[in-house]
Protein backbone atom coordinates (compact mmCIF):
# COMPACT_ATOMS: atom_id res chain seq x y z
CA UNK A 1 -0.23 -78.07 9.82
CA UNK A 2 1.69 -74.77 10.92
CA UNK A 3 -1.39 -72.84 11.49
CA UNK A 4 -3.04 -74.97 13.70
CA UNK A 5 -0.05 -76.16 16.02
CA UNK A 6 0.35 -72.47 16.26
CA UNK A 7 -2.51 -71.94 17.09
CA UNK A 8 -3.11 -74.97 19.30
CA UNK A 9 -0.06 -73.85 21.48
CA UNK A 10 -1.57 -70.78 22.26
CA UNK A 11 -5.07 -72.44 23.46
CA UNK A 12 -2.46 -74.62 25.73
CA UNK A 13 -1.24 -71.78 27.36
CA UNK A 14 -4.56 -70.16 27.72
CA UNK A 15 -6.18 -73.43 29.25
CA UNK A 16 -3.10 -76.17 29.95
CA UNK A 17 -5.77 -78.27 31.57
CA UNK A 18 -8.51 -78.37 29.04
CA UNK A 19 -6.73 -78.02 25.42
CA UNK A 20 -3.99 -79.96 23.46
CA UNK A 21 -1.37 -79.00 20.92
CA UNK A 22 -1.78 -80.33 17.58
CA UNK A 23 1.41 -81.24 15.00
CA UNK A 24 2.04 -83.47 12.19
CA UNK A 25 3.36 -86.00 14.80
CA UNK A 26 -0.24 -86.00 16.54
CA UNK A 27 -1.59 -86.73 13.49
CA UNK A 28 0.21 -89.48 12.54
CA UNK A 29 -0.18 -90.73 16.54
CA UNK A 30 -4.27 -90.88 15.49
CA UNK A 31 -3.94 -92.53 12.23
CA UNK A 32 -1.70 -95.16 13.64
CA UNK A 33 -5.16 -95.54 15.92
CA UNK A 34 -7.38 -95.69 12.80
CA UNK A 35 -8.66 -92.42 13.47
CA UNK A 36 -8.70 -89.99 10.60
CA UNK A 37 -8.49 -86.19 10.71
CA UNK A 38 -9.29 -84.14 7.79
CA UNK A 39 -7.75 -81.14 6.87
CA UNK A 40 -10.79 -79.43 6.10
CA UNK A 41 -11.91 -76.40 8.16
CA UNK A 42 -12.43 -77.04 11.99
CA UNK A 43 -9.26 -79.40 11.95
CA UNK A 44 -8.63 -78.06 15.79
CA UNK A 45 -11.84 -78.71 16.67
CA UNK A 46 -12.27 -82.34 15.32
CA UNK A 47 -8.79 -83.43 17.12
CA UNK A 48 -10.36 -82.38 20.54
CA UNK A 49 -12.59 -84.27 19.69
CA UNK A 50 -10.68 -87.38 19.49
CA UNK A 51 -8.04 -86.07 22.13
CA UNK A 52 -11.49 -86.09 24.71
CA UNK A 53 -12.83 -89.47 23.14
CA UNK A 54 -9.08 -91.26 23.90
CA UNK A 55 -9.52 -89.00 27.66
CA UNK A 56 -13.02 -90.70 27.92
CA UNK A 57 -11.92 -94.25 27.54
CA UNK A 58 -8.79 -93.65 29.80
CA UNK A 59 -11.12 -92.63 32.46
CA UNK A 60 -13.49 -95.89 31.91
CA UNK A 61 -9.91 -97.81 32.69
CA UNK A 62 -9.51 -95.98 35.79
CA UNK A 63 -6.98 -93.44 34.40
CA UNK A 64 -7.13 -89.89 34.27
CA UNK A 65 -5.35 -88.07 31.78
CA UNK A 66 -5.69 -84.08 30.45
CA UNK A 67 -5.93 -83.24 27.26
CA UNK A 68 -2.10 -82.59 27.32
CA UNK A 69 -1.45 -86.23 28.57
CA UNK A 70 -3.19 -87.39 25.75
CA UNK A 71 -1.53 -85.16 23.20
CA UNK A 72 1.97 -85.86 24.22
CA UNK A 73 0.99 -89.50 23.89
CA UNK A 74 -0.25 -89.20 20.47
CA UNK A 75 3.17 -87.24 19.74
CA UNK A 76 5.19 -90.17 21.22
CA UNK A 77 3.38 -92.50 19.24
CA UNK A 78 3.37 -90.55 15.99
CA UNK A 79 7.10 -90.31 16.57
CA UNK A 80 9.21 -91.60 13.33
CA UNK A 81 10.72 -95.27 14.60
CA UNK A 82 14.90 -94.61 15.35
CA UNK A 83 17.51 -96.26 13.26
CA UNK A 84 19.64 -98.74 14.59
């Protein structure tokens, strides 16, 4: 997971508008949406496509999110629950 959050925080600064970042917490975000993501080659690649997919289907509700919007989301959502 290290390489590509690295690397996915340095297409975020590149192109805030366009990319996402990536981390374990992501991950966990899109299996808690029944989306899988391998960790075979491409990894990056396959999460934007889900992080545009999730975009997509904001927009058909009227909302528009970036690709950071949805990433932070997933984040959130991946987040372990806190103890009492």
């Amino acid at each position: 997971h290290k390489g590509d959050a690295l690397a996915s925080a340095l297409l975020l600064a590149a192109a805030p508008r366009r990319m996402a970042i990536y981390d374990r917490r992501a991950q966990t975000g899109l299996g808690m949406l029944g989306l899988e993501l391998s960790a075979a080659p491409g990894r990056y690649r396959r999460y934007m496509v889900h992080v545009e997919s999730i975009r997509n289907t904001a927009l058909v509700h009227g909302v528009e999110w970036t690709a950071r919007d949805v990433d932070v989301a997933l984040y959130r959502l991946g987040q372990p629950a806190k103890e009492a």
